[in-house]
PDB file of N, CA and C in Angstrom:
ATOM      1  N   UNK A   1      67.673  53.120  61.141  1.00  0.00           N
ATOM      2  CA  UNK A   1      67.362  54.349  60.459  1.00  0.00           C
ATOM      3  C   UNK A   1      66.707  54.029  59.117  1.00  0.00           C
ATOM      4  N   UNK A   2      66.015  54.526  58.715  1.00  0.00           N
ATOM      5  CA  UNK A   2      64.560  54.379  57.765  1.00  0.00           C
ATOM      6  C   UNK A   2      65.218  55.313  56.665  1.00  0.00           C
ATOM      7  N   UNK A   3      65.744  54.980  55.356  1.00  0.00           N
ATOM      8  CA  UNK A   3      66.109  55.549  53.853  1.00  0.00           C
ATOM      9  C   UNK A   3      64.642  55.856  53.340  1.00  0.00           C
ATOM     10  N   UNK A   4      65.007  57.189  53.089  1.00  0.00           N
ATOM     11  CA  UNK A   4      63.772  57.309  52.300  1.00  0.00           C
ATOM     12  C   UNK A   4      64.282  57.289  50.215  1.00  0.00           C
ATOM     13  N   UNK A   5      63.215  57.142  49.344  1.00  0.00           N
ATOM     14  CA  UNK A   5      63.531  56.523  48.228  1.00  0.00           C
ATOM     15  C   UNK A   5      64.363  57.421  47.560  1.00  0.00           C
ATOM     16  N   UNK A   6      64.464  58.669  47.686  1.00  0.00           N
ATOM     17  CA  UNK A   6      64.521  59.775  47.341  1.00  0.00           C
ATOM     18  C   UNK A   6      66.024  60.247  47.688  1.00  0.00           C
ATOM     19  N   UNK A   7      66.281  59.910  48.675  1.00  0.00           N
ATOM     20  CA  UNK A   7      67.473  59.872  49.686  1.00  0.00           C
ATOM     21  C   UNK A   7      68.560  59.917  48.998  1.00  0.00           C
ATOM     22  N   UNK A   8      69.552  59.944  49.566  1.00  0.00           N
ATOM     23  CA  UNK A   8      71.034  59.348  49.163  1.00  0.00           C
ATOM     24  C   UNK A   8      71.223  57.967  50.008  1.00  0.00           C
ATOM     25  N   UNK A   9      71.398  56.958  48.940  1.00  0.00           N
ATOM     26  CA  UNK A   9      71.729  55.676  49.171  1.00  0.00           C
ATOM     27  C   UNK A   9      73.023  55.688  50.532  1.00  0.00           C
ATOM     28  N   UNK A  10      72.514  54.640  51.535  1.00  0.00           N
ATOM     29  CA  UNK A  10      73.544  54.680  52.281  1.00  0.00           C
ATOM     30  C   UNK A  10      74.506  53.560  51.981  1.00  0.00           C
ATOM     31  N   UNK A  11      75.043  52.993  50.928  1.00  0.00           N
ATOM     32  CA  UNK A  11      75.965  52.114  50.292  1.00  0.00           C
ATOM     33  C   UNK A  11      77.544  53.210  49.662  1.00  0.00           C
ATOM     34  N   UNK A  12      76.504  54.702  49.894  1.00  0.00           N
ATOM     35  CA  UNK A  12      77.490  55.670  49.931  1.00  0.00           C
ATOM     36  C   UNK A  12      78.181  55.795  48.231  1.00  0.00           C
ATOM     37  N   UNK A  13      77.293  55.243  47.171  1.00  0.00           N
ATOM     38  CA  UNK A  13      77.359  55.329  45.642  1.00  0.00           C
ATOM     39  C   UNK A  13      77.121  56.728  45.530  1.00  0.00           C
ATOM     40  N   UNK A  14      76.967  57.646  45.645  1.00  0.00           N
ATOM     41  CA  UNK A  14      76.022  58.846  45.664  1.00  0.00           C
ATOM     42  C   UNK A  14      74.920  58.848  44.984  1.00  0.00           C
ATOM     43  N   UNK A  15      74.214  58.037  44.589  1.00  0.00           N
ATOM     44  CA  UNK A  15      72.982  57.761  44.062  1.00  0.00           C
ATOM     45  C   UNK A  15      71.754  57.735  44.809  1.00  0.00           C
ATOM     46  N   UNK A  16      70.593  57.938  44.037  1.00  0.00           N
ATOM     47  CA  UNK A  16      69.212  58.067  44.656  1.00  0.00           C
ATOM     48  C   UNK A  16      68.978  56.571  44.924  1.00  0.00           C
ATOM     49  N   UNK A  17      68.683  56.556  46.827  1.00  0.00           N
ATOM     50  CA  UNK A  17      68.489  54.685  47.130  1.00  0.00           C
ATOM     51  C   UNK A  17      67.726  53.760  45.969  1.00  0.00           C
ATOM     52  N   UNK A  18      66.463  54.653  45.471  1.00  0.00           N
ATOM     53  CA  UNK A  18      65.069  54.472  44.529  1.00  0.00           C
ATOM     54  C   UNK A  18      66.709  53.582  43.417  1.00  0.00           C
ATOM     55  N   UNK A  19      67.378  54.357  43.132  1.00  0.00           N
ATOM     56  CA  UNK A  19      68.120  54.171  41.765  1.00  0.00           C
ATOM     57  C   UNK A  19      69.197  53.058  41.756  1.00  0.00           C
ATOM     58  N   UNK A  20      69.544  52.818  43.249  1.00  0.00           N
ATOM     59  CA  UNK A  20      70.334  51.761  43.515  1.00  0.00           C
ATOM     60  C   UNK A  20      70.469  50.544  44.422  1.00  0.00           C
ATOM     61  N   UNK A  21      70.567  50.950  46.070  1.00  0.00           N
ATOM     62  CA  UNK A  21      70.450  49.539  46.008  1.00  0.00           C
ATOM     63  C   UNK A  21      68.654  49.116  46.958  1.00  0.00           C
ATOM     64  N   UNK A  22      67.578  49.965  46.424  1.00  0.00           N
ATOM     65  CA  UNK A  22      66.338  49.668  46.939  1.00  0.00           C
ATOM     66  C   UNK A  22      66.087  47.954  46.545  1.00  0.00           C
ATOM     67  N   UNK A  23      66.392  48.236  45.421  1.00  0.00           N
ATOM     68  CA  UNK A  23      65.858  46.508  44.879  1.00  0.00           C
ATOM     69  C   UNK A  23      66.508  44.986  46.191  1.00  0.00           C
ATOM     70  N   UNK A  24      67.708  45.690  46.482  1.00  0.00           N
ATOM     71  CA  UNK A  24      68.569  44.576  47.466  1.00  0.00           C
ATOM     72  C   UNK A  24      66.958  44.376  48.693  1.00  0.00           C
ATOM     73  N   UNK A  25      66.770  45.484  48.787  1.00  0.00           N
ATOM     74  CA  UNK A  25      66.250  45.452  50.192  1.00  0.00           C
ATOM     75  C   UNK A  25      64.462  44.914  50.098  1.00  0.00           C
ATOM     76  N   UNK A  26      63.786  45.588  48.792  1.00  0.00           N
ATOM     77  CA  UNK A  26      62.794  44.888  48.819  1.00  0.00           C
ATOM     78  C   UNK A  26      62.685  43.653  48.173  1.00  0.00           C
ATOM     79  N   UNK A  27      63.646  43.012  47.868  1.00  0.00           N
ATOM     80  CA  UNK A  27      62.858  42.008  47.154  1.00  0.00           C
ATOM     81  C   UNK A  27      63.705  40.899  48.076  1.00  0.00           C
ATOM     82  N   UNK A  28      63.184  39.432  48.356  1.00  0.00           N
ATOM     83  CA  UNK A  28      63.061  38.479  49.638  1.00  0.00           C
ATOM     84  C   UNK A  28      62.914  37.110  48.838  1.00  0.00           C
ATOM     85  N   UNK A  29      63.686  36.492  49.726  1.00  0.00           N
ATOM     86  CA  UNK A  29      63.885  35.066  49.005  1.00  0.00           C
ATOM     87  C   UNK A  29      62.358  34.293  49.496  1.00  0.00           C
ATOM     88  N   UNK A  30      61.898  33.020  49.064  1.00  0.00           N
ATOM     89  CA  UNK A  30      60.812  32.173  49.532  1.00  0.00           C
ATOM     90  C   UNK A  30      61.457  31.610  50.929  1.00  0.00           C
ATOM     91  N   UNK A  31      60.248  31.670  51.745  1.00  0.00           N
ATOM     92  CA  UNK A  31      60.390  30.833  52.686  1.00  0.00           C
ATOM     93  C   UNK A  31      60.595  29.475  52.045  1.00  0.00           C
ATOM     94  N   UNK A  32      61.699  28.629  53.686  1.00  0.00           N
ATOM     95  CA  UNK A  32      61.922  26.966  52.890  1.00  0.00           C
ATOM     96  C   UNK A  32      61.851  26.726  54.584  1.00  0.00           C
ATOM     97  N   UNK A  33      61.245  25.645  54.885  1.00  0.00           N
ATOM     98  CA  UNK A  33      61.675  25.083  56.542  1.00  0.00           C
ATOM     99  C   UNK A  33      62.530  24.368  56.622  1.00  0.00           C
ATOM    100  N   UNK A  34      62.973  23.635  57.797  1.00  0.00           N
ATOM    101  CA  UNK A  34      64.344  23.033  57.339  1.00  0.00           C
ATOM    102  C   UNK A  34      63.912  21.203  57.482  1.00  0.00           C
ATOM    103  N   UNK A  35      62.606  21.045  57.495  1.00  0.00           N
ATOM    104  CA  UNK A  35      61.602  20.014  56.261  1.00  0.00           C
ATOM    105  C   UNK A  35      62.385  19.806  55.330  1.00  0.00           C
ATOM    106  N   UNK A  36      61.321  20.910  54.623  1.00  0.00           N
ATOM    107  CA  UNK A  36      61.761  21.182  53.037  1.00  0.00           C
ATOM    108  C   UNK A  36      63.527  20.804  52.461  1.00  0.00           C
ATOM    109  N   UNK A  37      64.162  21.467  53.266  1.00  0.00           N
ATOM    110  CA  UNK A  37      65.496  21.621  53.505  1.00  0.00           C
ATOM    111  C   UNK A  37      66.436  20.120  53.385  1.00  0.00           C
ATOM    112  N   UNK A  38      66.055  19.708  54.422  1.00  0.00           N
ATOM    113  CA  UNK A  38      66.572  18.274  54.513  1.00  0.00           C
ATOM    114  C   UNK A  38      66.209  17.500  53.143  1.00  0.00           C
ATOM    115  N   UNK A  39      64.858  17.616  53.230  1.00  0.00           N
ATOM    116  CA  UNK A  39      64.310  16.585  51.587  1.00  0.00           C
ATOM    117  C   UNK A  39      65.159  17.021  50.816  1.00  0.00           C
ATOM    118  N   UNK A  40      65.364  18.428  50.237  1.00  0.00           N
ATOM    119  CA  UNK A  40      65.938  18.331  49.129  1.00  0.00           C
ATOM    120  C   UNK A  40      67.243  18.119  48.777  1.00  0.00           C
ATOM    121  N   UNK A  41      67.954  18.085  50.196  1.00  0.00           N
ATOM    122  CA  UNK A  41      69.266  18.017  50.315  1.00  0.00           C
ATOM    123  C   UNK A  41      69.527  16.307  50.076  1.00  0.00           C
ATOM    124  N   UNK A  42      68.561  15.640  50.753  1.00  0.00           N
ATOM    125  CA  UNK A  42      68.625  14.025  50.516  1.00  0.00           C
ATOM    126  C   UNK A  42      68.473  13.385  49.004  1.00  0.00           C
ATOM    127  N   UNK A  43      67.806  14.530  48.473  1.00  0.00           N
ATOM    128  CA  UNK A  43      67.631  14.041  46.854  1.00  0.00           C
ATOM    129  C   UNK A  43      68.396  14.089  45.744  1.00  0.00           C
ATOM    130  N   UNK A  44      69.544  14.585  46.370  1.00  0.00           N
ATOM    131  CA  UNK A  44      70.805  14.771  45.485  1.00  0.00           C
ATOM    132  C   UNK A  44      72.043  13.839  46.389  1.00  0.00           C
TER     133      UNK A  44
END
């Protein structure tokens, strides 16, 4: 089901999603492969 910004947050705060937890959802960690992964784990 698709929140719109405007909405009532479904975290059930009664807040506008826009006002609370939108940020959780758009913002995304960097891709890492598990390459990357291993190296850096070996370097410590």
């Amino acid at each position: 089901m698709k929140v719109g910004r405007n909405g009532p947050c479904p975290c059930g705060s009664g807040k506008k999603y826009k006002k609370c937890c939108i940020a959780k959802e758009t913002s995304s960690a960097p891709a890492i492969d598990i390459d990357q992964l291993l190296e850096l784990s070996s370097e410590n």
